[in-house]
N, C-alpha and C. Protein backbone atom coordinates (compact mmCIF):
# COMPACT_ATOMS: atom_id res chain seq x y z
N UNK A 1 -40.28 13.99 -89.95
CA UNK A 1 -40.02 12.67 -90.51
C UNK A 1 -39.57 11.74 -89.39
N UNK A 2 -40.09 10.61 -89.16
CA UNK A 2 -39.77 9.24 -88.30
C UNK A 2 -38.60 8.42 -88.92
N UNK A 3 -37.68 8.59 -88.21
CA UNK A 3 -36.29 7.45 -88.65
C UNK A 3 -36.53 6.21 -87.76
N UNK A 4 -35.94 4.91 -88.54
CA UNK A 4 -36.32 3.95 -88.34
C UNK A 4 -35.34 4.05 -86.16
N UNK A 5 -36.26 3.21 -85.12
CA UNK A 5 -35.57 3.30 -83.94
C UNK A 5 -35.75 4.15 -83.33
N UNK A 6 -35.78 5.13 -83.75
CA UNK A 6 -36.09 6.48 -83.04
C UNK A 6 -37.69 6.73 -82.87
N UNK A 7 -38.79 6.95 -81.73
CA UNK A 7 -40.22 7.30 -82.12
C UNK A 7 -39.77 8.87 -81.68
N UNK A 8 -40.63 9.42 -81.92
CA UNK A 8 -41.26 10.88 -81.91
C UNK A 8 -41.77 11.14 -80.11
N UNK A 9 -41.79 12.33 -80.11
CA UNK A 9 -42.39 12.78 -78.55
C UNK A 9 -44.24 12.59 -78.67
N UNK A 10 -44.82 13.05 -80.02
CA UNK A 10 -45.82 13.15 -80.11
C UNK A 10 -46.72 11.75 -79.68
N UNK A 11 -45.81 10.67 -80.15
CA UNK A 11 -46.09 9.51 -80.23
C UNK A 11 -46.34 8.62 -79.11
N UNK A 12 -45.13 8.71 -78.19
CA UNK A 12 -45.16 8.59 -77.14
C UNK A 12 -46.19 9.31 -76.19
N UNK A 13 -46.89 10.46 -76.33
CA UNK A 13 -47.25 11.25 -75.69
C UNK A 13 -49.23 10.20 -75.64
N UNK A 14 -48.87 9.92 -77.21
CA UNK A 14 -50.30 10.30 -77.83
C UNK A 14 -50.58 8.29 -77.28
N UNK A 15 -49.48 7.09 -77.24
CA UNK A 15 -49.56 6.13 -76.55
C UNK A 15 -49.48 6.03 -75.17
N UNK A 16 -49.95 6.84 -74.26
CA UNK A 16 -49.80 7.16 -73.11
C UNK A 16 -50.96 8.09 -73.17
N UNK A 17 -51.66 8.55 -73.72
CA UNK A 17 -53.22 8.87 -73.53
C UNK A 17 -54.38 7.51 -74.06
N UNK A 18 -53.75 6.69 -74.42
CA UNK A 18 -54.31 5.71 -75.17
C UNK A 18 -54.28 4.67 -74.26
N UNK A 19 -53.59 4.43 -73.39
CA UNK A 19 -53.16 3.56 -72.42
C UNK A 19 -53.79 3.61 -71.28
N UNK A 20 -53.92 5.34 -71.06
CA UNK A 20 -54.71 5.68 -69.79
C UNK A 20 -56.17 5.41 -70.19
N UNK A 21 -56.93 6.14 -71.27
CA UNK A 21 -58.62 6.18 -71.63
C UNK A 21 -58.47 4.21 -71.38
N UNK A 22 -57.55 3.40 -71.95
CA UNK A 22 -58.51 1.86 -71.97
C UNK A 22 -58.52 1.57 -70.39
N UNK A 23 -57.13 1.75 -69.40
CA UNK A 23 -57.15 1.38 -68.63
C UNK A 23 -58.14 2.13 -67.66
N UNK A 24 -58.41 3.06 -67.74
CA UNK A 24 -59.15 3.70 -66.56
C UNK A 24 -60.26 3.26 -67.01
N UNK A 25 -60.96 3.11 -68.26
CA UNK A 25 -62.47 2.30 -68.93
C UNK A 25 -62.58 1.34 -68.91
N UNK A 26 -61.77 -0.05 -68.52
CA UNK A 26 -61.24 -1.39 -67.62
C UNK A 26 -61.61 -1.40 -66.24
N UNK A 27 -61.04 -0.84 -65.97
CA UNK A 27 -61.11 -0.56 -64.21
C UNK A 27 -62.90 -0.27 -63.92
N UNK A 28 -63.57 0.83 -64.62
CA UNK A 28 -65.04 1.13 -64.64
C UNK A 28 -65.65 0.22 -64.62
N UNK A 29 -65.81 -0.63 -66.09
CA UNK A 29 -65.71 -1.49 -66.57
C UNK A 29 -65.76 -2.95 -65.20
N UNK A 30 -64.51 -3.03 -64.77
CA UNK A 30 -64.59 -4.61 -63.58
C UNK A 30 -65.69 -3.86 -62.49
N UNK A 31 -64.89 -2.08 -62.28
CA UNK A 31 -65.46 -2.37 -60.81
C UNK A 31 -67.45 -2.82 -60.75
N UNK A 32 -67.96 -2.44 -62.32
CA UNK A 32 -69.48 -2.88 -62.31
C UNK A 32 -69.54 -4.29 -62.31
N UNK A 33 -68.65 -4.97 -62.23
CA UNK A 33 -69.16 -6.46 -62.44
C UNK A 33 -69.08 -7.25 -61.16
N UNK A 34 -68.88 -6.57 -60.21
CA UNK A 34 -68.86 -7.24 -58.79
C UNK A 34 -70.38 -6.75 -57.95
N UNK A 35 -70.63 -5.75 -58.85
CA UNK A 35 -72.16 -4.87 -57.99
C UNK A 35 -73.44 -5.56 -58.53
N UNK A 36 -74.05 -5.80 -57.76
CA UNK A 36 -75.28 -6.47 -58.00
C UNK A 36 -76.53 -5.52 -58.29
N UNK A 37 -77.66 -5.63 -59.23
CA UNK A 37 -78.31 -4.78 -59.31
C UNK A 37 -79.63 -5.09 -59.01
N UNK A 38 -80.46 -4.24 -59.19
CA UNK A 38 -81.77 -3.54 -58.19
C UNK A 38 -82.19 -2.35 -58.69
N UNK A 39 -84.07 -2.67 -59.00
CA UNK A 39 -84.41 -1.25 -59.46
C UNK A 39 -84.95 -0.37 -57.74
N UNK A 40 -84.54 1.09 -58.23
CA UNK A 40 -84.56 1.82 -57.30
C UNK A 40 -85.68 3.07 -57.93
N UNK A 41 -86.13 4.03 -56.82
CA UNK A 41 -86.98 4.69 -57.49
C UNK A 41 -86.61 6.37 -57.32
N UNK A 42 -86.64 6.99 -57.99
CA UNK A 42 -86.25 8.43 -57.81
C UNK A 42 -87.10 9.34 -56.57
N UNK A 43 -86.46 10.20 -56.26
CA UNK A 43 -86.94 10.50 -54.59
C UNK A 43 -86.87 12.33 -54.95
N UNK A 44 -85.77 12.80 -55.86
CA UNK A 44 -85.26 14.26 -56.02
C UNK A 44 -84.96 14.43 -57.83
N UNK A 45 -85.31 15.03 -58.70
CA UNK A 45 -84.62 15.70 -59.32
C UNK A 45 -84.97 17.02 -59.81
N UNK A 46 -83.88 17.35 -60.00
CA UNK A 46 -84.19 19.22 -60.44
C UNK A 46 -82.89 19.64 -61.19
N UNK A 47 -83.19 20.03 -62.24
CA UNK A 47 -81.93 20.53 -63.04
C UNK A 47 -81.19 21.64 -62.63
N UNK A 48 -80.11 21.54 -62.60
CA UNK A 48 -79.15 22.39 -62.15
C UNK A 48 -77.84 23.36 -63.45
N UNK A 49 -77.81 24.77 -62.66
CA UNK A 49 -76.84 25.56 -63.43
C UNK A 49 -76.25 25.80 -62.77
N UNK A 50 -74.87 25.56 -63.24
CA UNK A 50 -74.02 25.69 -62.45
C UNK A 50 -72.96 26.93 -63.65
N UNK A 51 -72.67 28.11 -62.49
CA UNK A 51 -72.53 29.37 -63.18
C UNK A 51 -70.70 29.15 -63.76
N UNK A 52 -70.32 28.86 -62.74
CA UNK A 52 -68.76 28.77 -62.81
C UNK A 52 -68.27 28.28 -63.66
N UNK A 53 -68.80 26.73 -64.34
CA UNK A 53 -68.58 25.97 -65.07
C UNK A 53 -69.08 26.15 -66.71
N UNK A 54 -70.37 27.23 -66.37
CA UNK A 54 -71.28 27.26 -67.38
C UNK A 54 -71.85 26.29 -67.87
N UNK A 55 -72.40 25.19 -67.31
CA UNK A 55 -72.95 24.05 -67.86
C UNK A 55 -74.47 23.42 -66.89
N UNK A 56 -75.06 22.80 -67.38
CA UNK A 56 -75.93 22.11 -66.99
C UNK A 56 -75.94 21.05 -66.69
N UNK A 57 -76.66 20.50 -65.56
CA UNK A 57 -76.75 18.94 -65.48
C UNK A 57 -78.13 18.52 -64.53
N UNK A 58 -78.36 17.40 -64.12
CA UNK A 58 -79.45 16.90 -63.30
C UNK A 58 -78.67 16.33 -62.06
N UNK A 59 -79.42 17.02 -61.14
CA UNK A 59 -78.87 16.67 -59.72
C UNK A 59 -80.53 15.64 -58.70
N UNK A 60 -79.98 14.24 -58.74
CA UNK A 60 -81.01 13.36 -58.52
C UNK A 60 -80.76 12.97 -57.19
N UNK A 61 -81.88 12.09 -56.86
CA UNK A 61 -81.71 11.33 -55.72
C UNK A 61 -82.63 10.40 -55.64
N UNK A 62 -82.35 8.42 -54.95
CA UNK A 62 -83.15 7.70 -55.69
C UNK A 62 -82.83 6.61 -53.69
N UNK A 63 -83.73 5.96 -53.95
CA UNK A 63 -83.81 4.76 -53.00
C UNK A 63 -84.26 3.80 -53.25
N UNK A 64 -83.74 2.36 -52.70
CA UNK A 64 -84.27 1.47 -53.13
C UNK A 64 -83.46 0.28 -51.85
N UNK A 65 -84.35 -1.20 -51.99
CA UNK A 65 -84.17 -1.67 -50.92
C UNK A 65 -83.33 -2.83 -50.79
N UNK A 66 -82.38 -3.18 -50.09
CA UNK A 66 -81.59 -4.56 -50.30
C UNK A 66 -81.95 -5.22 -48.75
N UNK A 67 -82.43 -6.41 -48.62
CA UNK A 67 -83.01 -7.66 -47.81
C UNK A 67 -83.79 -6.40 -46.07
N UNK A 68 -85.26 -6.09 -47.38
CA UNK A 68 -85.33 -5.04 -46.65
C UNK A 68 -85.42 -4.12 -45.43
N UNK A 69 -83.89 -3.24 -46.22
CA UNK A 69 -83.28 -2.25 -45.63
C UNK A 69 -82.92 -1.43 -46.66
N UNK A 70 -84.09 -0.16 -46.29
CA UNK A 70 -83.74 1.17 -47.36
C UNK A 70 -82.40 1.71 -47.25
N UNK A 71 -81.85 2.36 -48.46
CA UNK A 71 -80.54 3.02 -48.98
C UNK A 71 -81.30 4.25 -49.33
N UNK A 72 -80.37 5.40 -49.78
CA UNK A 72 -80.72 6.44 -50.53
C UNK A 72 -79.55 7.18 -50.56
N UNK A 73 -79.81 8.12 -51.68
CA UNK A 73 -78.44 9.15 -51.85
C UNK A 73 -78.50 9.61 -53.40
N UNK A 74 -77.43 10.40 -53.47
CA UNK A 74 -77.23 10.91 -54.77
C UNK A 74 -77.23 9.97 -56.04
N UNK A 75 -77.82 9.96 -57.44
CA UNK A 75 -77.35 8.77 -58.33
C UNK A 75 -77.34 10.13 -59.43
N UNK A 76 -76.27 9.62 -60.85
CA UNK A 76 -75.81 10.43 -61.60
C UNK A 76 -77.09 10.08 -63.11
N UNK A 77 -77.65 11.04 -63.29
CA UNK A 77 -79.13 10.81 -64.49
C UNK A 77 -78.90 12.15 -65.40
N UNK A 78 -78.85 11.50 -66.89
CA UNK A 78 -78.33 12.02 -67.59
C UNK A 78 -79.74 12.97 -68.18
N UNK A 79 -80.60 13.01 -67.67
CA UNK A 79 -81.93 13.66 -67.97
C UNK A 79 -83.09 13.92 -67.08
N UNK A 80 -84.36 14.21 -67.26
CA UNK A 80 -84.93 14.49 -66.34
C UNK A 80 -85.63 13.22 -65.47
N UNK A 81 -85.48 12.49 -64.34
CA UNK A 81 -86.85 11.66 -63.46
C UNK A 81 -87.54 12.23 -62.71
N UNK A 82 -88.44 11.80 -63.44
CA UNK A 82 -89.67 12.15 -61.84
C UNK A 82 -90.02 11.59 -60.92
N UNK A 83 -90.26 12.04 -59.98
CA UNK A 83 -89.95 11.42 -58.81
C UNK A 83 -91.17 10.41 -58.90
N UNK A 84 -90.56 9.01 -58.20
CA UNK A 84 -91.19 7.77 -58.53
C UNK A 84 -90.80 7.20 -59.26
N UNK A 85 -90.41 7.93 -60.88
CA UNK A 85 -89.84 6.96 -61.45
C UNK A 85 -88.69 5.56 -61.43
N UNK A 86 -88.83 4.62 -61.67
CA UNK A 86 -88.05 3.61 -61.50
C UNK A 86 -86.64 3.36 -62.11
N UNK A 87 -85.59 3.06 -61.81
CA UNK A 87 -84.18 3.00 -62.34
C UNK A 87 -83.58 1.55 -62.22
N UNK A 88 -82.40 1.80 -63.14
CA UNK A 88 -81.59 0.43 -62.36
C UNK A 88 -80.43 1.16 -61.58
N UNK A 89 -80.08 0.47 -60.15
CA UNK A 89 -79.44 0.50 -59.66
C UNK A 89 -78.07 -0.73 -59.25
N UNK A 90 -76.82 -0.12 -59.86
CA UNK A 90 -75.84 -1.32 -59.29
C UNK A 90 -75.31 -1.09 -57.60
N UNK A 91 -75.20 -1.84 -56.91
CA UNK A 91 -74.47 -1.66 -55.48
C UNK A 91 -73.80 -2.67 -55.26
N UNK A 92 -72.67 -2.17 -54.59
CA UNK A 92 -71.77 -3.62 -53.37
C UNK A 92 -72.92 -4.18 -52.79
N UNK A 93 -72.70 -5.39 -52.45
CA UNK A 93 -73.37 -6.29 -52.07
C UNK A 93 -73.02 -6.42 -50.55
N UNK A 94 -71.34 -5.81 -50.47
CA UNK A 94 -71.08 -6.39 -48.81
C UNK A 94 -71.24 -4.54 -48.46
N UNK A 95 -71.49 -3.73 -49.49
CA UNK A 95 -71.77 -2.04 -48.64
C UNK A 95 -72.85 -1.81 -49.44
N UNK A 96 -73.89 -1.68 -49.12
CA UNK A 96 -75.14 -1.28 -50.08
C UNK A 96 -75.37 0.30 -50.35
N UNK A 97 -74.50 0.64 -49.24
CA UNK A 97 -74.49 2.38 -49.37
C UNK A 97 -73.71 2.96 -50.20
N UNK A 98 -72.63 1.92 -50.99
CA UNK A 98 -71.58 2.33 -52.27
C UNK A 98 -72.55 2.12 -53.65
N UNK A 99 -73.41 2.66 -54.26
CA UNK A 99 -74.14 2.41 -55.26
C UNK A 99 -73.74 3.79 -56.44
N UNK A 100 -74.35 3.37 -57.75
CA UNK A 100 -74.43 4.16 -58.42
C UNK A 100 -75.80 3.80 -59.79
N UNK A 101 -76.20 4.80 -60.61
CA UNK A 101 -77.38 4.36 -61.47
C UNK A 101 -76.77 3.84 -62.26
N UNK A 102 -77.47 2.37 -63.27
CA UNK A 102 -76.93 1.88 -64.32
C UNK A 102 -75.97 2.78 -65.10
N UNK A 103 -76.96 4.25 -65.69
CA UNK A 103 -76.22 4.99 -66.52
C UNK A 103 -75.38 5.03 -66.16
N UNK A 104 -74.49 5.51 -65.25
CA UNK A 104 -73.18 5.94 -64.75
C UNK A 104 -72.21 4.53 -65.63
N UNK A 105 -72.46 3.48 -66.10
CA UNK A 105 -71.69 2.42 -66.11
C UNK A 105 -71.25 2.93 -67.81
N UNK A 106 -72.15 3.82 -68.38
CA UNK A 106 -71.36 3.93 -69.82
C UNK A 106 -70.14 4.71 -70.04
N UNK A 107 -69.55 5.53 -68.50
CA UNK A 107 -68.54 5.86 -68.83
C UNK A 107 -67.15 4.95 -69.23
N UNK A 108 -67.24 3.60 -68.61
CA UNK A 108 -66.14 3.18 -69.06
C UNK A 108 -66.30 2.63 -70.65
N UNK A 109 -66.97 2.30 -71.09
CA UNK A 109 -67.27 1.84 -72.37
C UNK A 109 -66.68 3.48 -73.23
N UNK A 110 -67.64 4.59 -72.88
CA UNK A 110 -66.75 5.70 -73.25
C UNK A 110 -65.53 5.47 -73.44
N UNK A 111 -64.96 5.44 -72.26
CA UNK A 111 -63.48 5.48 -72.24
C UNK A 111 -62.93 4.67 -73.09
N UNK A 112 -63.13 3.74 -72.82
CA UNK A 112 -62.42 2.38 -73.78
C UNK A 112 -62.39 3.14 -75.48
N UNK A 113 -63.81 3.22 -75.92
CA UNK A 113 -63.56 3.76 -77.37
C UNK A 113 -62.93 4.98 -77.40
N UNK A 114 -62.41 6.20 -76.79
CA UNK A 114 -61.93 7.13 -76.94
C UNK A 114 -60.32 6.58 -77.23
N UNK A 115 -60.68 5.80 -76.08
CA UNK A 115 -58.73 5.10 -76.28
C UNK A 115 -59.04 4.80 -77.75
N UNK A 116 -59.20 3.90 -78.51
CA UNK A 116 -59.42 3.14 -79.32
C UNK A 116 -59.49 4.35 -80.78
N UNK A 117 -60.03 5.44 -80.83
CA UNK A 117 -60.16 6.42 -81.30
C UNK A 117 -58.53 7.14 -81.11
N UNK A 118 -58.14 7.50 -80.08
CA UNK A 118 -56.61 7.94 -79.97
C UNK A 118 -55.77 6.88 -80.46
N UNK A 119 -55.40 5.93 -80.54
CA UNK A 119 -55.09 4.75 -80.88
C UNK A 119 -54.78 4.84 -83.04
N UNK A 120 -56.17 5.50 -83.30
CA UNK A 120 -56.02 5.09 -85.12
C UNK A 120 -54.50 5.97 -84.75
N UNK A 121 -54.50 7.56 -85.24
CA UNK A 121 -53.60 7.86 -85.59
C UNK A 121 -51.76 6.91 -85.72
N UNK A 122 -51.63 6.21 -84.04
CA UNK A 122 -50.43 5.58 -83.88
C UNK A 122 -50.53 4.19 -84.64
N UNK A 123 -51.48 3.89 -84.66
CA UNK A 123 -51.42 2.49 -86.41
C UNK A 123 -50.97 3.56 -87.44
N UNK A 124 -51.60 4.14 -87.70
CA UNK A 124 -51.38 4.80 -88.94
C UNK A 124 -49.70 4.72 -88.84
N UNK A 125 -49.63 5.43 -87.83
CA UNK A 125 -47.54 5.82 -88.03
C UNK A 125 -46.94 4.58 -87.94
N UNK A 126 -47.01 3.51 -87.08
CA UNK A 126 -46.23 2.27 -87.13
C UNK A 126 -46.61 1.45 -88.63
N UNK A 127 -47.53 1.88 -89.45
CA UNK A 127 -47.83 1.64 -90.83
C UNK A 127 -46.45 1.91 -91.89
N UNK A 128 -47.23 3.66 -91.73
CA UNK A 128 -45.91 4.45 -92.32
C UNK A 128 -44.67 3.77 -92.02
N UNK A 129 -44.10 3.67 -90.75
CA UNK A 129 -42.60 3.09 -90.51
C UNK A 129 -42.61 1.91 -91.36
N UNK A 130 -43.39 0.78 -91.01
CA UNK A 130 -42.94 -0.31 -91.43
C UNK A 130 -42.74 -0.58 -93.10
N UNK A 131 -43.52 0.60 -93.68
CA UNK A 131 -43.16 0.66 -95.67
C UNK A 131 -41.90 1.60 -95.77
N UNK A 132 -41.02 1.86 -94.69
CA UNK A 132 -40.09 2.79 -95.10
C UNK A 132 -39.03 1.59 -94.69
C-alpha cells in the first residue's frame, strides 16, 4: 500500500528506467538530425551465427560517395542485401567516415516508446494516490 508522501522503491526504480529509455531515444533521435543523407550501395552481406550469444544477425558492408570521395565500412541491416543493392545512408557532413544505415535510426524511436510503455504503470499509481 502507497501512503500519501512517501513513494515506493519500485517506483522510483521503475521512473528511472523511464527517464533513461526517453533520454537515451532523444539523444539517437538529435544525433540523426545533424547527418546528412545519401544513398549508398551494399559491397558485403552474409548472415551471421554467432554461437555465444545464440543469435543471428546480418553482418554488411556498403559505400557510397560524398563530393566525390568514396567511404565504406560496416552499416547495421536488419535483413538480407545484395550486393549492389542501394540504401539510405546518414553521415557527418564535417567526418564522412562517421556514418550509419537509415535503419539504424529506429532505435531511438524504439527507445522513446519503450519509455512511454514503462511510464503507463507509474500514471496508473500517481492515479491511485491522487483518489486516496
Amino acid at each position: 500500500m502507497i501512503m500519501k508522501g512517501k513513494m515506493d522503491i519500485p517506483l522510483i526504480i521503475l521512473s528511472l528506467i523511464v527517464i533513461f529509455f526517453v533520454l537515451m531515444g532523444l539523444y539517437a533521435l538529435s544525433s540523426n538530425i545533424t547527418m546528412k543523407r545519401t544513398i549508398g550501395e551494399i559491397t558485403y552481406c552474409k548472415r551471421v551465427y554467432d554461437t555465444h550469444r545464440n543469435t543471428r544477425y546480418w553482418n554488411a558492408s556498403a559505400k557510397f560517395f560524398v563530393d566525390g570521395k568514396e567511404y565504406s565500412g560496416y552499416v547495421n541491416v536488419t535483413s538480407h542485401k545484395y550486393i549492389g543493392q542501394k540504401i539510405m545512408i546518414l553521415y557527418n557532413p564535417k567526418n564522412p567516415n562517421n556514418f550509419i544505415s537509415q535503419s539504424s535510426t529506429y532505435s531511438g524511436i524504439t527507445m522513446i516508446i519503450f519509455g512511454f510503455i514503462f511510464s503507463i504503470p507509474i500514471i496508473k499509481k500517481f492515479k491511485n494516490i491522487q483518489k486516496t
